[in-house]
Protein backbone atom coordinates (compact mmCIF):
# COMPACT_ATOMS: atom_id res chain seq x y z
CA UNK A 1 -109.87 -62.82 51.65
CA UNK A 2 -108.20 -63.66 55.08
CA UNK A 3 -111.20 -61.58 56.40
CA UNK A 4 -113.12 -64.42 55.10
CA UNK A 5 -111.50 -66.81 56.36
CA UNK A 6 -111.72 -65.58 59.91
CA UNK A 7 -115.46 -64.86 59.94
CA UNK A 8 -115.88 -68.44 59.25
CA UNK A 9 -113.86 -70.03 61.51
CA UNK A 10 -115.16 -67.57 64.48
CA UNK A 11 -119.03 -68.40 62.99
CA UNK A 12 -117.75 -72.07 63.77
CA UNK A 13 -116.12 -71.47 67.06
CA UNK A 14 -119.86 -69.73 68.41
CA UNK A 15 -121.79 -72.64 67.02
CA UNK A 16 -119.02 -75.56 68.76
CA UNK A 17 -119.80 -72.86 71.99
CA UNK A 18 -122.87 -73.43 71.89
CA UNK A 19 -123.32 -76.81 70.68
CA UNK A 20 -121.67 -77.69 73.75
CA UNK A 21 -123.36 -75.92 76.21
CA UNK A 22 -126.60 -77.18 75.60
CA UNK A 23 -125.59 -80.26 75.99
CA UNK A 24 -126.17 -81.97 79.29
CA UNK A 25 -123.16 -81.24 82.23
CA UNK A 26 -123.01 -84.97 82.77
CA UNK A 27 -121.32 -85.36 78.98
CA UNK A 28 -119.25 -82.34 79.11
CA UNK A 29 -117.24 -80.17 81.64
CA UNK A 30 -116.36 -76.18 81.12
CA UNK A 31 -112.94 -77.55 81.23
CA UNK A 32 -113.75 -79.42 78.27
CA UNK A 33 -115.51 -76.08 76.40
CA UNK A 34 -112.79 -73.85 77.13
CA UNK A 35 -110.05 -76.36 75.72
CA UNK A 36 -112.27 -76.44 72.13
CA UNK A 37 -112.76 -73.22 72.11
CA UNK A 38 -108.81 -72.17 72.86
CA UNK A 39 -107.63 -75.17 69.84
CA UNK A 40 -110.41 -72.98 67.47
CA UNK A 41 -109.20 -69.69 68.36
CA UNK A 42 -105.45 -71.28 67.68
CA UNK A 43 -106.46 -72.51 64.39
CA UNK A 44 -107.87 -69.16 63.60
CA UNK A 45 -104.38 -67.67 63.99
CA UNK A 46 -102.79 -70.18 62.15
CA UNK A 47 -105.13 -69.50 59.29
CA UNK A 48 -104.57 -65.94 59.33
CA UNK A 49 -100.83 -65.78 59.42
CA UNK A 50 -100.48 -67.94 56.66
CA UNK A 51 -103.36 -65.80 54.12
CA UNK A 52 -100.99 -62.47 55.17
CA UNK A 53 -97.75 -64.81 53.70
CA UNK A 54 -99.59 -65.30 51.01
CA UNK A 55 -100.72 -61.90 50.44
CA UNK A 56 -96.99 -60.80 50.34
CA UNK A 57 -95.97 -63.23 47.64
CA UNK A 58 -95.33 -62.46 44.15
CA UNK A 59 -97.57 -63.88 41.38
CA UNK A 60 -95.60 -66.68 39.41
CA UNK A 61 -92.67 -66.14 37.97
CA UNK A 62 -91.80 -63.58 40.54
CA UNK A 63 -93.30 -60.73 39.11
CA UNK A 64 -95.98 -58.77 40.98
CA UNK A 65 -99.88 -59.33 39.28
CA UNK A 66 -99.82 -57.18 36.89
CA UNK A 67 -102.92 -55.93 34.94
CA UNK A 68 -102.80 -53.44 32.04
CA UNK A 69 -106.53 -51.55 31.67
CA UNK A 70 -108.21 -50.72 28.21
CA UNK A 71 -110.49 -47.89 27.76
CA UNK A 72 -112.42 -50.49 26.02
CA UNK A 73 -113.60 -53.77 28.12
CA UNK A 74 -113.87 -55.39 24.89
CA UNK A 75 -110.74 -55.51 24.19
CA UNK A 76 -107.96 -56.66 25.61
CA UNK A 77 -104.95 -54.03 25.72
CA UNK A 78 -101.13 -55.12 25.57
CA UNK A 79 -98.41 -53.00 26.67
CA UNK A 80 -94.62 -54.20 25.63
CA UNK A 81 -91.35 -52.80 24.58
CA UNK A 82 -87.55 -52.09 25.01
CA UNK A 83 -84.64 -50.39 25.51
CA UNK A 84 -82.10 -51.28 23.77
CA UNK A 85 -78.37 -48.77 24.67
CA UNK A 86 -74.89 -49.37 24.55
CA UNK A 87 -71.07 -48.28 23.55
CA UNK A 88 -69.64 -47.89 20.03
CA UNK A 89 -66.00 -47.53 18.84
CA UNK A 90 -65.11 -46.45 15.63
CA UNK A 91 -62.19 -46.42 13.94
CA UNK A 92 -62.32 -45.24 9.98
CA UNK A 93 -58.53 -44.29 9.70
CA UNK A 94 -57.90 -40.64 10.16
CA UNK A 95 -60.29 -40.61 13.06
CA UNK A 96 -61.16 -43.12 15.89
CA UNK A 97 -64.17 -42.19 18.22
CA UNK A 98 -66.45 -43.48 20.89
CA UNK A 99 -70.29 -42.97 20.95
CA UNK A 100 -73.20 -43.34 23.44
CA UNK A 101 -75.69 -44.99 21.29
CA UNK A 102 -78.70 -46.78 20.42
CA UNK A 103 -78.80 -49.62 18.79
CA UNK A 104 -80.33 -49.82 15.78
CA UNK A 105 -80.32 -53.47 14.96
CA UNK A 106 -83.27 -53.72 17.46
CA UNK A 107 -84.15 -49.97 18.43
CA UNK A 108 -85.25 -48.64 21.79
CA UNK A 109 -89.17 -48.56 21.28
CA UNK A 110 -92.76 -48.96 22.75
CA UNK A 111 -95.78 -51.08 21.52
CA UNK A 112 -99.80 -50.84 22.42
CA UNK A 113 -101.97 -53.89 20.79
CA UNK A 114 -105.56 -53.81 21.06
CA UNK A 115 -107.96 -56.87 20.19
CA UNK A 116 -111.12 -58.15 20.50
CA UNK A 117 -113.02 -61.55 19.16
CA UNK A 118 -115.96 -60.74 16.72
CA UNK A 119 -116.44 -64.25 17.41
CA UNK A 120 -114.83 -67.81 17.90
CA UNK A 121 -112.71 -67.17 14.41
CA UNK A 122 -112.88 -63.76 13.54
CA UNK A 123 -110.46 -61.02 15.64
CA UNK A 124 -110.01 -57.23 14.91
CA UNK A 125 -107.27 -55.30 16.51
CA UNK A 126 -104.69 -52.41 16.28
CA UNK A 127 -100.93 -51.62 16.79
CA UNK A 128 -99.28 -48.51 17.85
CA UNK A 129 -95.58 -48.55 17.74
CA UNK A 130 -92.90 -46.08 17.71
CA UNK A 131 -89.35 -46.28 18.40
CA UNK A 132 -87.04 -43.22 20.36
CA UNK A 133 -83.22 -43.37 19.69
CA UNK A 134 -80.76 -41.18 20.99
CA UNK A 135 -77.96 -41.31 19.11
CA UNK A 136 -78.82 -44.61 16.66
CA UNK A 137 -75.67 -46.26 15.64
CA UNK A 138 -77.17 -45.69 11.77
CA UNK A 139 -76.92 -42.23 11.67
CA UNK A 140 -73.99 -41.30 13.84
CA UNK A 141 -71.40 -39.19 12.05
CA UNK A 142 -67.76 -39.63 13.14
CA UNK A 143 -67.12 -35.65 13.78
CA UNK A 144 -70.28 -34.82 15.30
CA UNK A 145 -70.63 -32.82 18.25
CA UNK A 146 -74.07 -33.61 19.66
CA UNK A 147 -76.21 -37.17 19.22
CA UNK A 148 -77.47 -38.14 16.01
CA UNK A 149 -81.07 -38.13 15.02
CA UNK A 150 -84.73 -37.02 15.34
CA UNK A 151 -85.20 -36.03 19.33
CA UNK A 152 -88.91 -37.35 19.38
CA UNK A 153 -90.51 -40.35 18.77
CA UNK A 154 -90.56 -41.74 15.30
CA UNK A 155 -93.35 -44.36 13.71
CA UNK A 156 -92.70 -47.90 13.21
CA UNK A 157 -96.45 -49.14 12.87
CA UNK A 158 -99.81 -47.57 13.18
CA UNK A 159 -102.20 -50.29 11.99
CA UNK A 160 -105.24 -52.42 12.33
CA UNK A 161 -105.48 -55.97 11.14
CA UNK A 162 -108.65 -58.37 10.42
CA UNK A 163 -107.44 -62.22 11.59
CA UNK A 164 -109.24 -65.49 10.39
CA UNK A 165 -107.94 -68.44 11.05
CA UNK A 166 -109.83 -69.36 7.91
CA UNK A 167 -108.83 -66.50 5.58
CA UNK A 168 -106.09 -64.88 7.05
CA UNK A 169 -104.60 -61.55 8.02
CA UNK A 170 -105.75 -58.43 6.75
CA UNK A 171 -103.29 -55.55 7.24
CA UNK A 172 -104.33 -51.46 6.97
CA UNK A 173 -101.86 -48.38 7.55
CA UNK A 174 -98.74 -48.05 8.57
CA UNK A 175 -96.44 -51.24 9.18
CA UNK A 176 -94.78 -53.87 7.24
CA UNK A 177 -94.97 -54.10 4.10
CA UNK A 178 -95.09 -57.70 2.31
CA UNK A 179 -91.59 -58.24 1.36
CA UNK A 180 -89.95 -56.77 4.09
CA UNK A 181 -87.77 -59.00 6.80
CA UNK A 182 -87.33 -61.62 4.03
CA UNK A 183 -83.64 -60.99 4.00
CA UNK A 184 -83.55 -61.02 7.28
CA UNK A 185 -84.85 -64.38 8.75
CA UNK A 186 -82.51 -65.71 11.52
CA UNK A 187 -82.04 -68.26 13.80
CA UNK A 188 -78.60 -68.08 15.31
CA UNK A 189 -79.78 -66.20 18.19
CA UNK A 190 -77.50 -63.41 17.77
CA UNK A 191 -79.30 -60.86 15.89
CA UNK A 192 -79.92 -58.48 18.25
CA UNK A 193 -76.31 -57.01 17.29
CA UNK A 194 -75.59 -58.73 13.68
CA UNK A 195 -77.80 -60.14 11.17
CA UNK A 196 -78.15 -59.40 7.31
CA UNK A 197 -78.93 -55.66 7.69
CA UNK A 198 -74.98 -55.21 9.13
CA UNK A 199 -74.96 -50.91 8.16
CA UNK A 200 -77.57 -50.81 11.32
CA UNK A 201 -74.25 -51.07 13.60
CA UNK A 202 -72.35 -48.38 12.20
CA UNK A 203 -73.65 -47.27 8.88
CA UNK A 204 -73.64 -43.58 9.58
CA UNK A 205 -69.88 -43.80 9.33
CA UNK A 206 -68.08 -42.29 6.08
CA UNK A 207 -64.93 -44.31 4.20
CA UNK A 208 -62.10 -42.15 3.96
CA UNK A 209 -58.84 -41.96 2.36
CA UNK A 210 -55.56 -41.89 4.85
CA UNK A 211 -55.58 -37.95 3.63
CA UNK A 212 -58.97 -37.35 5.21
CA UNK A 213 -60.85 -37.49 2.06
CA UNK A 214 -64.42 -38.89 2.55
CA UNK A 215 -66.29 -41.64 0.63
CA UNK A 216 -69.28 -43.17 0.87
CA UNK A 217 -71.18 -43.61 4.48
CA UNK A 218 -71.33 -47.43 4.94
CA UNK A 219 -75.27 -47.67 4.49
CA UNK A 220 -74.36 -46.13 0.92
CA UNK A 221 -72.17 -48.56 0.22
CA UNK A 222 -74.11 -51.90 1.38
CA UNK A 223 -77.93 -52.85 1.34
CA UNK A 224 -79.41 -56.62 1.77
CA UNK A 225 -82.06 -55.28 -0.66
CA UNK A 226 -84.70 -56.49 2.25
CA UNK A 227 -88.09 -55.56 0.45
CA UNK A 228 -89.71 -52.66 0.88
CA UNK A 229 -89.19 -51.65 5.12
CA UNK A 230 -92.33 -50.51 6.64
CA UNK A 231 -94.94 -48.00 4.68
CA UNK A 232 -98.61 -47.37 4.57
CA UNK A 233 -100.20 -49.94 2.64
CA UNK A 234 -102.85 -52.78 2.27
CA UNK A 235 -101.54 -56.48 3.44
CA UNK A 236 -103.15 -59.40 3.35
CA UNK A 237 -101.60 -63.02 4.39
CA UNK A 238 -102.70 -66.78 3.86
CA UNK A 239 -103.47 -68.67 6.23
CA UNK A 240 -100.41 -70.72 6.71
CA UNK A 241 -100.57 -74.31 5.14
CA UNK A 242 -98.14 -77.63 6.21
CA UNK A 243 -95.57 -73.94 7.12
CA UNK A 244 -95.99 -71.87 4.22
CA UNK A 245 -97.59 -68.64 4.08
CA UNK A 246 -98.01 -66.31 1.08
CA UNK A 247 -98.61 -62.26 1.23
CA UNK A 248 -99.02 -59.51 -0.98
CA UNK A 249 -99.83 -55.47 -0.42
CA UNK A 250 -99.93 -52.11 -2.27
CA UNK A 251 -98.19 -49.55 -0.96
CA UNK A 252 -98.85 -45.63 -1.07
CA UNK A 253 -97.95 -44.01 -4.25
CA UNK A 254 -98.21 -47.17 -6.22
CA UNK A 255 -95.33 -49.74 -5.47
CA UNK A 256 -96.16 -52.98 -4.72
CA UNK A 257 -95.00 -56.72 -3.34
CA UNK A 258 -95.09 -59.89 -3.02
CA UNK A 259 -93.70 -62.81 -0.37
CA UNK A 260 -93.58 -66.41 0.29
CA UNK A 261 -92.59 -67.81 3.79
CA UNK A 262 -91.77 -71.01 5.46
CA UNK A 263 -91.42 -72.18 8.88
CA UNK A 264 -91.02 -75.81 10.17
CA UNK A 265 -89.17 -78.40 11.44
CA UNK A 266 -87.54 -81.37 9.51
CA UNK A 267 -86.17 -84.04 11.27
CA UNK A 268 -85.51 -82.35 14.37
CA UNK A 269 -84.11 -79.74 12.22
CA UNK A 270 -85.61 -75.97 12.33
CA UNK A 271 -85.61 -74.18 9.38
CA UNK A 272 -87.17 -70.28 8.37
CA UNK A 273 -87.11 -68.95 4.54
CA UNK A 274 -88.82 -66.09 2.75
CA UNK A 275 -88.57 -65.03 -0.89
CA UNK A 276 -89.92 -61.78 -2.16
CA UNK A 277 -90.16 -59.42 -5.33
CA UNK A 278 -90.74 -55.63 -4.71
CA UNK A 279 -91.75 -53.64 -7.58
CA UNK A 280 -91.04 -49.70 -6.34
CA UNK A 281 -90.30 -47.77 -9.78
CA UNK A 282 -93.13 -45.65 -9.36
CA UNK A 283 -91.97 -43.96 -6.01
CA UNK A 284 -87.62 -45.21 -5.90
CA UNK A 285 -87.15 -46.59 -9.38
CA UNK A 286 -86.39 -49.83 -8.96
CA UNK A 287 -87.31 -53.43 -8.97
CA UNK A 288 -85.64 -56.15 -6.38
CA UNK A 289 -85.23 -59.56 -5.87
CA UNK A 290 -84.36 -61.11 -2.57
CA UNK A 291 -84.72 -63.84 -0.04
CA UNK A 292 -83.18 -65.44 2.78
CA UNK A 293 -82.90 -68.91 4.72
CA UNK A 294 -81.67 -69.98 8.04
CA UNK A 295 -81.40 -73.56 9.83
CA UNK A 296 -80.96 -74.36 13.19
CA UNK A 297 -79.21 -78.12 13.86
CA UNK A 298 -80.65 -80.00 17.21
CA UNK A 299 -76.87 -79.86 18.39
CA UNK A 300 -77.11 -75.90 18.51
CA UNK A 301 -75.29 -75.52 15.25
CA UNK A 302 -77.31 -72.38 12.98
CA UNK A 303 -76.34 -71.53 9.11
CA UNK A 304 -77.84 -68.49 7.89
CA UNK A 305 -77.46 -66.98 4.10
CA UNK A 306 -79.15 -64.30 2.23
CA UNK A 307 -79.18 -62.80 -1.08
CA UNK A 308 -80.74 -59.85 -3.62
CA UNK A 309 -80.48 -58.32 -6.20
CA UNK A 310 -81.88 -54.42 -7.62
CA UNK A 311 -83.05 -53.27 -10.76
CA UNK A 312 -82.31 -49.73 -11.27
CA UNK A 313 -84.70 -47.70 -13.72
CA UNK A 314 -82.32 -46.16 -15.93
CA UNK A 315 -78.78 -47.59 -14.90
CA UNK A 316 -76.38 -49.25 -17.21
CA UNK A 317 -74.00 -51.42 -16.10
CA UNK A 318 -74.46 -54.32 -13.57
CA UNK A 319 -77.12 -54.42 -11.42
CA UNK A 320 -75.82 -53.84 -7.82
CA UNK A 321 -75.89 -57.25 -5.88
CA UNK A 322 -75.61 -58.69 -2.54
CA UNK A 323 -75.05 -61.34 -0.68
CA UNK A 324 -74.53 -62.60 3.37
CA UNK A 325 -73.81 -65.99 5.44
CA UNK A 326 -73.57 -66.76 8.84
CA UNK A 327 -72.27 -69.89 10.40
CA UNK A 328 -73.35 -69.61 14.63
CA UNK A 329 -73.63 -71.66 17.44
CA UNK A 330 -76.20 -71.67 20.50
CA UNK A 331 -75.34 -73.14 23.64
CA UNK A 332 -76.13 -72.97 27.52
CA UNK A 333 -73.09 -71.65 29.27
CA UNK A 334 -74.66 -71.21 32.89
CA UNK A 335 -78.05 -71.56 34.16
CA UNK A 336 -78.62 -67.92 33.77
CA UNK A 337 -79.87 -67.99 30.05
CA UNK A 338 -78.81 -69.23 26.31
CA UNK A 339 -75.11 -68.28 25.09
CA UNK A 340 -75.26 -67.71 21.05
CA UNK A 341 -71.69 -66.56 18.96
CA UNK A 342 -71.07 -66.44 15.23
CA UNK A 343 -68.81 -64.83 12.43
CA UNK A 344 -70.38 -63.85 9.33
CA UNK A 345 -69.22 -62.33 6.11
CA UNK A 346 -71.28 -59.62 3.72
CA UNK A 347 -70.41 -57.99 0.43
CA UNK A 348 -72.35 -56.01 -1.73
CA UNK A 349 -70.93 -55.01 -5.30
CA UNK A 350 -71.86 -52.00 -7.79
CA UNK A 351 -74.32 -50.12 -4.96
CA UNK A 352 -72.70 -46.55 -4.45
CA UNK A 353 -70.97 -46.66 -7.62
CA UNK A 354 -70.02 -48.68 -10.58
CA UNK A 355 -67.35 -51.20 -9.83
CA UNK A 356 -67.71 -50.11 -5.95
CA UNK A 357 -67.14 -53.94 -4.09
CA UNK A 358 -68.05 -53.50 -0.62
CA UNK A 359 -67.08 -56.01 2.15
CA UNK A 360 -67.42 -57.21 5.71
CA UNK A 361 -67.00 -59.77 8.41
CA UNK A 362 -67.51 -60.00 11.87
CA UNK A 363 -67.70 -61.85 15.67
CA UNK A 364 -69.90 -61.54 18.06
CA UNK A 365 -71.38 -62.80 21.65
CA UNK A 366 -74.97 -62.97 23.34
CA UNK A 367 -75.78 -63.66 26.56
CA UNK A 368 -79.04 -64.23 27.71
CA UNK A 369 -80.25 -63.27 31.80
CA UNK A 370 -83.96 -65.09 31.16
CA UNK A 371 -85.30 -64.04 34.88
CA UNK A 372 -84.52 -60.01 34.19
CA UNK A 373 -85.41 -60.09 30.09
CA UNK A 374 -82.16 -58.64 29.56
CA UNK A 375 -79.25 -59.65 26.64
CA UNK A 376 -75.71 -58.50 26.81
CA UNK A 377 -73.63 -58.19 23.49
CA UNK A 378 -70.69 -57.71 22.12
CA UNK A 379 -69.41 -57.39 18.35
CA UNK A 380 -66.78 -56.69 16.11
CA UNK A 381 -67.09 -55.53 12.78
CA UNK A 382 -64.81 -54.61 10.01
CA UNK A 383 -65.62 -53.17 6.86
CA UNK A 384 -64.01 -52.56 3.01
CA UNK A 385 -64.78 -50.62 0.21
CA UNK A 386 -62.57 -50.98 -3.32
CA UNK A 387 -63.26 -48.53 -6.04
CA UNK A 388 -61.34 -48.38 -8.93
CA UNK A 389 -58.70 -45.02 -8.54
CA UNK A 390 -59.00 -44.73 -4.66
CA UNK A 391 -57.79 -46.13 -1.86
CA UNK A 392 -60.06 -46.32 1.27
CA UNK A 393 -58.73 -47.13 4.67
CA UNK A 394 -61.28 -49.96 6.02
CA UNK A 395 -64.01 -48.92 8.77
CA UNK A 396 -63.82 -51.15 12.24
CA UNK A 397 -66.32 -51.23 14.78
CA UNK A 398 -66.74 -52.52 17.96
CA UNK A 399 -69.95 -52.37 19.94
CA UNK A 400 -71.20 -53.82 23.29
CA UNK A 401 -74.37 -52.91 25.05
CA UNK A 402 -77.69 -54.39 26.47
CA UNK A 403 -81.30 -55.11 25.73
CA UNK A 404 -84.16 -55.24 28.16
CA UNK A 405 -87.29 -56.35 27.00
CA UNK A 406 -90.71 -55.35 29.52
């Protein structure tokens, strides 16, 4: 461009040249023509030093123009992701142990979207994402001797969606299935280390008795029942009306669900809520029932609960049960970024076992760096198990660590 920009201004500097000459010597001196011509050739500088500052600045928001290319130039390509690593303790009684982990309550992971406009209401597009974890802090084992887990990359969603602003989303493949997340809505701002689904921090981890005898792993012992996770299945979604939004799939090898969602504002008041049945006996023999709600306060104040309950085909007894709340607070501690804490408080009864009551609580910390995408965290997490005839020592966990989001 500053090329440009100097072809011009030398085009104008000939034509001032020899405007001037021709004119008559009575009206103007050489004197005179070289002093226009020197204040051009000045400007001309000028111009040019300021394009090459410009040239060396960032785009806005001090990142460098970026551009990501599809093989298709109908569609537009999106490329976005995260890493997601940090430091576990664990202490189950007999053994204490540290761990170089990922962490699973928002894995490491990579994300392609494709879409395109079929016209001014009508888009088509697909998702690719998968997820890598070293080491997640679900699987982790507290006497292993190398990291936990698949060494490749593992799918989270491989899907294409039809999207009407008149009809709705259609969903086809691999991805989320209609009830799932609705035990997991959350506004406190701290769920990138503790939300409903608490066995993602350390549920790998076995109870054990103070003589070394081993119980349940913690992700035996406790579920939120949220719907049915991610599958390959058919998913379609309302449009959303006044904040509500309804959806409903079949899943491969006949299970199905259903969902209902809300998201608004009352009052200055910001509220999320999903309910959801999930009917799986043909593939995991059971039926569930759960849902979840979260409000956020204008003064920063959040309350988040959570509940469900599972059918088992063939069980007698009580149906296993569960149930979470979370009382947290967002806030702006520097100018760096958003400061959320909380406590919360889980139990789950009858899951592993009959009679098995499972319970935990925990505090936690996340700070926000907005200009490098990155969250620090820190939590601690204690867990119980009572079951009738044994005595398990509880299961503490303390984990700190750091998101970056590109």
């Amino acid at each position: 461009m500053h090329h440009t920009v100097k072809t011009v201004l030398m085009a104008s500097v000939a034509i001032v040249g020899l405007g001037l000459i021709a004119q008559p010597a009575a009206a103007q001196t050489m004197k005179e023509l070289k002093d226009e011509i020197n204040r051009l050739m000045k400007r001309v500088e000028q111009m040019e030093k300021k394009q090459a500052e410009q040239d060396l600045k960032p785009a806005a928001g001090g990142a460098a123009d970026k551009t990501v290319t599809s093989g298709n130039d109908k569609i537009k390509l999106s490329l976005s992701g995260q890493v997601n690593r940090g430091i576990l303790y664990v202490d189950n009684g007999p053994s204490e142990e540290f761990f170089h982990v990922d962490n699973d309550n928002s894995s490491t992971r990579i994300r392609f979207i494709g879409e395109g406009h079929l016209n001014e209401d009508i888009s088509v597009g697909s998702q690719i994402e998968v997820q890598f974890e070293s080491n997640s802090t679900a699987d982790i084992r507290i006497d292993q001797d190398s990291p936990a887990g698949p060494n490749n990359f593992t799918e989270r969603k491989l899907e294409i969606f039809v999207d009407s602003n008149q009809l709705g989303r259609l969903w086809v493949g691999q991805g989320d299935t209609a009830s799932n997340g609705t035990s997991e809505v959350d506004l406190s701002g701290t769920d990138v280390v503790a939300y409903s689904g608490i066995a993602d921090m350390a549920g790998g981890i076995a109870f054990s008795t103070s003589g070394g005898t081993l119980g349940p792993r913690i992700n035996q012992a406790f579920s939120n029942f949220d719907g049915l996770s991610r599958d390959d299945r058919v998913r379609y979604d309302t449009p959303s009306f006044m904040g509500f939004k309804a959806s409903a799939g079949a899943i491969d090898g006949g299970s199905w669900d259903t969902a209902a969602r809300f998201a608004g504002e009352i009052a200055g008041t910001k509220v999320v809520s999903a309910l959801a049945y999930a009917d799986a006996n043909s593939r995991q023999g059971f039926e569930q029932v759960n849902g979840s709600v979260s409000v956020l306060l204008p003064i920063g104040v959040s309350v988040t609960a959570a509940a469900g309950s599972r059918d088992i085909k063939g069980r007698t007894g009580d149906d296993p049960m569960s149930y979470y709340g979370k009382l947290g607070y967002r806030f702006h501690l520097t100018d760096l970024g958003e400061t959320a804490v909380g406590v919360d408080f889980a139990k789950t009864d009858d899951l592993a076992a009959q009679g098995d009551e499972f319970m935990t609580y925990g505090a936690f910390g996340v700070q926000r760096f907005d200009a490098i995408g990155t969250e620090l965290y820190l939590a601690v997490r204690n867990h119980e198990l009572d079951r009738s005839g044994t005595d398990f020592d509880d299961v503490i966990a303390v984990l700190t660590g750091a998101r970056i989001k590109f």
